[in-house]
C-alpha atoms as a PDB file:
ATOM      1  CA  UNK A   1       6.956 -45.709 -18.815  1.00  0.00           C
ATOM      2  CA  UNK A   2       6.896 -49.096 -16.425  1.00  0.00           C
ATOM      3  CA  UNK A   3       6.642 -46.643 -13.192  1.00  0.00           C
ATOM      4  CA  UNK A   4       3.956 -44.648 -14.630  1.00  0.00           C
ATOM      5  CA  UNK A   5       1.878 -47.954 -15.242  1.00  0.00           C
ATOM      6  CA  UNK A   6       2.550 -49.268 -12.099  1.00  0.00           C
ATOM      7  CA  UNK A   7       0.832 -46.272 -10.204  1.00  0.00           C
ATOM      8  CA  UNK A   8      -1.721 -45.771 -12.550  1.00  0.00           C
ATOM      9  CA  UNK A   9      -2.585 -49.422 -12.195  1.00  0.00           C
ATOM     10  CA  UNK A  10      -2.301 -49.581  -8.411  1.00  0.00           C
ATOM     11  CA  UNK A  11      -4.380 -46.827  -8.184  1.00  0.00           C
ATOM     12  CA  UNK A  12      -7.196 -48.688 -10.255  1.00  0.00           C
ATOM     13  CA  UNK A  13      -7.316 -45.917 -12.987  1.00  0.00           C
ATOM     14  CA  UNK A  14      -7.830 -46.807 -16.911  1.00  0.00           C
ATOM     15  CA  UNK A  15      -5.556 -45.897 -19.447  1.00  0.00           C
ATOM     16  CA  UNK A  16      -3.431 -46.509 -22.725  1.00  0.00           C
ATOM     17  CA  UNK A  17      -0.304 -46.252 -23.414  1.00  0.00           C
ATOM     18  CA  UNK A  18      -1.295 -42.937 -25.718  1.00  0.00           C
ATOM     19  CA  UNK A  19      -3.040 -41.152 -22.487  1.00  0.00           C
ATOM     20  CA  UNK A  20       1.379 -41.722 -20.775  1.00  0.00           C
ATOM     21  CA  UNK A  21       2.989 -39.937 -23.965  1.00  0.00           C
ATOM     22  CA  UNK A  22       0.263 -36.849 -23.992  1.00  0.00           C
ATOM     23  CA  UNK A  23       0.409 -36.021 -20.215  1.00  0.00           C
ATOM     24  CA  UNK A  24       4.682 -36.784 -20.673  1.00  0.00           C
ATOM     25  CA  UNK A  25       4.568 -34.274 -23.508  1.00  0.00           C
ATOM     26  CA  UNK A  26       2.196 -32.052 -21.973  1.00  0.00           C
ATOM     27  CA  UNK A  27       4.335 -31.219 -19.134  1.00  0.00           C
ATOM     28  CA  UNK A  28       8.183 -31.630 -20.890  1.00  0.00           C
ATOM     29  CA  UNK A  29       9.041 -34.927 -19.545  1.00  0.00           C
ATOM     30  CA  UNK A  30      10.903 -37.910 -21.015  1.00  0.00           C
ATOM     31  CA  UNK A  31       9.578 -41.578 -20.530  1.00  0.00           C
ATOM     32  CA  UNK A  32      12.710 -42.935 -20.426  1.00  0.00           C
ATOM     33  CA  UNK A  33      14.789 -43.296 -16.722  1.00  0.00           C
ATOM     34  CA  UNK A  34      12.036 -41.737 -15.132  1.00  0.00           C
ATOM     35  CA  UNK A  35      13.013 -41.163 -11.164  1.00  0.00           C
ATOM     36  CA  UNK A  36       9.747 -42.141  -8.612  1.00  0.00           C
ATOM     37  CA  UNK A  37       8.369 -38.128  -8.735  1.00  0.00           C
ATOM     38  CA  UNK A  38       8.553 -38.040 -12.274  1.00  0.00           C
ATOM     39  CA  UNK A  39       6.679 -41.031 -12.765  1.00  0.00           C
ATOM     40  CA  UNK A  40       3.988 -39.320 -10.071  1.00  0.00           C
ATOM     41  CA  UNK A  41       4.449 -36.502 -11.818  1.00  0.00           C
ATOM     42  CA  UNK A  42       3.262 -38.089 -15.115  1.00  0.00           C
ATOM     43  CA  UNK A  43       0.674 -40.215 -13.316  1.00  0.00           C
ATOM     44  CA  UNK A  44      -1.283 -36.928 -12.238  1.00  0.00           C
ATOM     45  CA  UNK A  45      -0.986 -35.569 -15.529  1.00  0.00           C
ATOM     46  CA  UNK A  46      -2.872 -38.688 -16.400  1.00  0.00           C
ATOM     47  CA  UNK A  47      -5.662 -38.208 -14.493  1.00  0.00           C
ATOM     48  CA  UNK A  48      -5.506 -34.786 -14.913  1.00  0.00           C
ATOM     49  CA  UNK A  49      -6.038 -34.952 -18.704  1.00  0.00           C
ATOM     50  CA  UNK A  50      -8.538 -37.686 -18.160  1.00  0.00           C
ATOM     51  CA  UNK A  51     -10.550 -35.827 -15.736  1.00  0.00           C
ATOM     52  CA  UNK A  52     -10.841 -32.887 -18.678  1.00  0.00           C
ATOM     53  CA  UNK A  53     -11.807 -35.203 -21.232  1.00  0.00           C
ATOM     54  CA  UNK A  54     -14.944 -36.109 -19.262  1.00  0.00           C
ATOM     55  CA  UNK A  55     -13.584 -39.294 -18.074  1.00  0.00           C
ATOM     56  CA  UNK A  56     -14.884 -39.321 -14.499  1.00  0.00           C
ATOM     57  CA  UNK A  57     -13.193 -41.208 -12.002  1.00  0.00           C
ATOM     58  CA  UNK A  58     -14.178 -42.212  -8.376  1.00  0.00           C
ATOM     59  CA  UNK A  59     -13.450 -40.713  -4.783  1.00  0.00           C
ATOM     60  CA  UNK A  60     -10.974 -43.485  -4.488  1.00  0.00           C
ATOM     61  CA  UNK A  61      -9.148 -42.859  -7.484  1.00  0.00           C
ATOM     62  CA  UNK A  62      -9.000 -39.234  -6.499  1.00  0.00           C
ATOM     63  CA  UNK A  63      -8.053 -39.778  -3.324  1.00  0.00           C
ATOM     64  CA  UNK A  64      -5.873 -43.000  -4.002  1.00  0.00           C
ATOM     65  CA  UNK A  65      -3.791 -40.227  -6.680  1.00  0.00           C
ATOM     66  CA  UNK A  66      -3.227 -37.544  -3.781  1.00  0.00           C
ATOM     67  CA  UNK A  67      -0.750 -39.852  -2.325  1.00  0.00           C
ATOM     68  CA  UNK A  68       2.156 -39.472  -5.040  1.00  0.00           C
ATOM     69  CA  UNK A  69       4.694 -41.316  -2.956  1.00  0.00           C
ATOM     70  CA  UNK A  70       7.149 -38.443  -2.553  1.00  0.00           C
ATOM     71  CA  UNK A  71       5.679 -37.692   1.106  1.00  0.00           C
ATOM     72  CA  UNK A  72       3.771 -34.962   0.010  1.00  0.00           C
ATOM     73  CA  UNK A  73       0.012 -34.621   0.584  1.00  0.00           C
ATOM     74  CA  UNK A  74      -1.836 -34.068  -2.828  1.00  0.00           C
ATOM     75  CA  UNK A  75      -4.294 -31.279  -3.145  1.00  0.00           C
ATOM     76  CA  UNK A  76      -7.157 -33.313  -1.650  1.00  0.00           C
ATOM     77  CA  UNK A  77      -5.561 -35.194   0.932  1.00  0.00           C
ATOM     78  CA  UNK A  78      -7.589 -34.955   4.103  1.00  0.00           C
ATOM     79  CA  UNK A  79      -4.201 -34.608   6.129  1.00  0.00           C
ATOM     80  CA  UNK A  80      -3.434 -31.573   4.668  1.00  0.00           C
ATOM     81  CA  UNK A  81      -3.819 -28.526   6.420  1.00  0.00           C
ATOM     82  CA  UNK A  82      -6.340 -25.810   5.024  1.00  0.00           C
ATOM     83  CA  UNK A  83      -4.928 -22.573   4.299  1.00  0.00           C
ATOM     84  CA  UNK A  84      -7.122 -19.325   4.970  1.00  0.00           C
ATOM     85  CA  UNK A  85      -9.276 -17.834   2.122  1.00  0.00           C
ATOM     86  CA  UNK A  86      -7.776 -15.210  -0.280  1.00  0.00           C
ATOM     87  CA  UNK A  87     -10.782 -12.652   1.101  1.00  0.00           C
ATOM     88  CA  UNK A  88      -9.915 -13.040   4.655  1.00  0.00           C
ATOM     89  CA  UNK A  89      -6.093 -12.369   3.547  1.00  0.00           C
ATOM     90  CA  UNK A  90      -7.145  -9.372   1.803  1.00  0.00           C
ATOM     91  CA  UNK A  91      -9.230  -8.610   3.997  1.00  0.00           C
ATOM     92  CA  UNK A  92      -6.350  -8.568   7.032  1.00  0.00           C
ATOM     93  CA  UNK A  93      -4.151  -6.897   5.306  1.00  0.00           C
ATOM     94  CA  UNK A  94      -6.573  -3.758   3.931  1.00  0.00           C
ATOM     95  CA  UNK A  95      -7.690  -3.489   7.739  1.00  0.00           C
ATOM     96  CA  UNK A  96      -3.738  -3.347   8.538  1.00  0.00           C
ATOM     97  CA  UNK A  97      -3.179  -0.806   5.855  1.00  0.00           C
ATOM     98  CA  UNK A  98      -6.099   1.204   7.100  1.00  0.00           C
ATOM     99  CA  UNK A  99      -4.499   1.247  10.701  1.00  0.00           C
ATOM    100  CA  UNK A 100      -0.916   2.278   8.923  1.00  0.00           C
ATOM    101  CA  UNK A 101      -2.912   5.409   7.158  1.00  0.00           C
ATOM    102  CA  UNK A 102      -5.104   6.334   9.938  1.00  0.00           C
ATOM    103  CA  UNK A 103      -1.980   6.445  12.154  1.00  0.00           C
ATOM    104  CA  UNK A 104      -0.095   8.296  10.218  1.00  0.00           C
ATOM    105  CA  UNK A 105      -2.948  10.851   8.956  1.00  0.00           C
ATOM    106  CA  UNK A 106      -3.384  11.806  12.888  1.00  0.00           C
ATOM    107  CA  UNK A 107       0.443  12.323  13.130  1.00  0.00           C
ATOM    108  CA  UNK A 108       0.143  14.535  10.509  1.00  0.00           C
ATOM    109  CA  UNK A 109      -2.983  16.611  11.961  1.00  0.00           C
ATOM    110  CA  UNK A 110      -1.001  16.844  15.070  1.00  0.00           C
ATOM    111  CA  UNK A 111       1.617  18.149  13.273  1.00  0.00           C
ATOM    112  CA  UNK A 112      -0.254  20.398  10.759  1.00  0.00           C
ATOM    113  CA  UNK A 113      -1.760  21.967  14.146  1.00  0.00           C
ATOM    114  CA  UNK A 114       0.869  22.554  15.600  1.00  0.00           C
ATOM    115  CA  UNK A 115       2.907  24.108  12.242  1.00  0.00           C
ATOM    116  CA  UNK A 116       0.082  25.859  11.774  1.00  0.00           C
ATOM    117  CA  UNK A 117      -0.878  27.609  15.334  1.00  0.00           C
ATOM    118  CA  UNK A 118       3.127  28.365  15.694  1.00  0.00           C
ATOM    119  CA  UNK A 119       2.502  30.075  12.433  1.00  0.00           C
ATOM    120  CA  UNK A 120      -0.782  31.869  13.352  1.00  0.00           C
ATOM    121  CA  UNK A 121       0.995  33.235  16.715  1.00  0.00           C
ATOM    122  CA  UNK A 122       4.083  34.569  14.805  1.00  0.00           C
ATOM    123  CA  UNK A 123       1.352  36.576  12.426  1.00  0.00           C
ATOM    124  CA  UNK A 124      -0.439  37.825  15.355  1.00  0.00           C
ATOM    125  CA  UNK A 125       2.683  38.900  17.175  1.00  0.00           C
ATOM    126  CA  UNK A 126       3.767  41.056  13.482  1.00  0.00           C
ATOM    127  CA  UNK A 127       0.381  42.465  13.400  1.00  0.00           C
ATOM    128  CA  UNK A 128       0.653  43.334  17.243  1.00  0.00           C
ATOM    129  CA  UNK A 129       3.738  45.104  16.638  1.00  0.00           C
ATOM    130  CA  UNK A 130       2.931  46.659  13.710  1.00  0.00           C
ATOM    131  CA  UNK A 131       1.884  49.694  14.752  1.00  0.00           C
ATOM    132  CA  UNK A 132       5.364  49.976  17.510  1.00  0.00           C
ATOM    133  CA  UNK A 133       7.475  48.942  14.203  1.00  0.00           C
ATOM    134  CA  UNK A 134       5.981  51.592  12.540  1.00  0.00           C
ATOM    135  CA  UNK A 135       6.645  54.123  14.572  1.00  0.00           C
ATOM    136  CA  UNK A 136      10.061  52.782  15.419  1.00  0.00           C
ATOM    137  CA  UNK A 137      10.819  53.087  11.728  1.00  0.00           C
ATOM    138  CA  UNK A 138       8.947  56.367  11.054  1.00  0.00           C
ATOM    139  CA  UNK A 139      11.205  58.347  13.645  1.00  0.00           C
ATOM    140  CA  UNK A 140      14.772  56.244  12.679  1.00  0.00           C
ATOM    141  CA  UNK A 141      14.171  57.874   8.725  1.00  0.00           C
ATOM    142  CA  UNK A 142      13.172  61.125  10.237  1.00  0.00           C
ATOM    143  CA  UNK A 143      16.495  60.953  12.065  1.00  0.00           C
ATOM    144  CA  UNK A 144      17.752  61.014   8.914  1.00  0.00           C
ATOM    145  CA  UNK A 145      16.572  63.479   7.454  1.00  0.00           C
ATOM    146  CA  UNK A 146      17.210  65.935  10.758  1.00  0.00           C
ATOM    147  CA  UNK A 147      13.975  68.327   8.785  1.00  0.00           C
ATOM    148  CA  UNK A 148      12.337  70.656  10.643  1.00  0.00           C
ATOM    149  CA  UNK A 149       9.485  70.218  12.646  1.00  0.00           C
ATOM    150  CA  UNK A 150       6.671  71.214  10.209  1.00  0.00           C
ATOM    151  CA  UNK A 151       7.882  68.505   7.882  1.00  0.00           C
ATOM    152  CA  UNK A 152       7.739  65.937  10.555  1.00  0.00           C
ATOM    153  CA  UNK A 153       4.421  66.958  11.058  1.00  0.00           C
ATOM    154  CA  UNK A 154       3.070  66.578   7.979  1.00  0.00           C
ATOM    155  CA  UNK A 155       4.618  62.994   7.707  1.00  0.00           C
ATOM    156  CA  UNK A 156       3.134  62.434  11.373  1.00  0.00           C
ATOM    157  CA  UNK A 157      -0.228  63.770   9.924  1.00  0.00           C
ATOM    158  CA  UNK A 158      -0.030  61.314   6.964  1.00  0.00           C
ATOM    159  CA  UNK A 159       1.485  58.595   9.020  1.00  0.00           C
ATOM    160  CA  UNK A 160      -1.899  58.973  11.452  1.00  0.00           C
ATOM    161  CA  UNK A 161      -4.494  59.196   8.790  1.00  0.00           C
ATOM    162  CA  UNK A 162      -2.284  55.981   6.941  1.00  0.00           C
ATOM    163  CA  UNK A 163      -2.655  54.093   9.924  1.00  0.00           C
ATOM    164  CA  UNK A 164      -5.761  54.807  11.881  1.00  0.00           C
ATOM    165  CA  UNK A 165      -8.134  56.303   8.765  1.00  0.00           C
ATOM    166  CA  UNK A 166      -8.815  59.887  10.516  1.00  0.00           C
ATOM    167  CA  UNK A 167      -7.664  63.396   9.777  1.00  0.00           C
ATOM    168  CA  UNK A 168      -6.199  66.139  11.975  1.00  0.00           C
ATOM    169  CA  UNK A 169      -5.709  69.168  11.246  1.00  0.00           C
ATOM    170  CA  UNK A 170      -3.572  70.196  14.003  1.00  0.00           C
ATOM    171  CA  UNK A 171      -2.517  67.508  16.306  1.00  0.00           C
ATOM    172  CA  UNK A 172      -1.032  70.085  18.586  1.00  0.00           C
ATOM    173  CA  UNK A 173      -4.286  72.474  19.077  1.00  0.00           C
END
């Protein structure tokens, strides 16, 4: 508890003996063989729990208490380097993300294209050679079935009007 005194007291701040044992308590410590950090440690607690009682204390003591001893700067030391706002983090890294997906979304159209027009000239090439598959198919089953020639007509006849929507009555007149 001696260490703890000694830096509240060289800092200037006021304090009981009662104010040491809360801000021990309050963060798990033990008074007893405290190192130089846990003293510090304790000390900020201090002034910590004074400053949310109401207890005000001045720019020195505020600044005097950001220099723990340790070699690290306190919150408010003007040494201490700023970090960047949260915002502009977030900020960055949505912009970054955006890039990512915009990137990969135009990969993807490029892709899509060209899956789809590969796929749109294989369609047009079956519906091209429709009509010659037809055919090609009409006379290798009327191989088969070696009939005579009035019964290929008749499929011919039906085959036509299938295909193109007309009638004849005698494709041979």
């Amino acid at each position: 508890m001696q260490k703890v005194k000694e830096i509240l007291l060289a800092q200037g701040i006021e304090f009981d003996e009662a104010d040491i044992v809360s801000a021990a308590s309050a963060i798990g410590m033990e008074l007893d063989g405290l190192n130089d950090a846990e003293a510090s440690a304790i000390a900020l607690k201090v002034v910590e729990l004074k400053q949310a009682s109401g207890l005000a204390l001045s720019q020195k003591d505020i600044a005097a208490k950001s220099r723990n001893g340790n070699g690290k700067l306190g919150k408010n030391s003007p040494r201490r380097k700023s970090t960047p706002p949260l915002q502009g983090a977030i900020a960055h890294a949505s912009q970054v993300s955006n890039q990512e997906i915009q990137s990969l979304e135009d990969v993807l159209n490029v892709g899509i294209d060209a899956y789809t027009t590969d796929k749109a000239d294989k369609l047009l090439s079956t519906i091209r050679n429709a009509p010659k598959d037809v055919v090609s198919k009409f006379v290798s089953k009327a191989m088969e079935e070696e009939a005579d020639v009035d019964s290929f007509r008749a499929i011919g006849d039906e085959l036509v009007a299938g295909i193109f929507g007309a009638q004849f009555t005698n494709a041979a007149e």
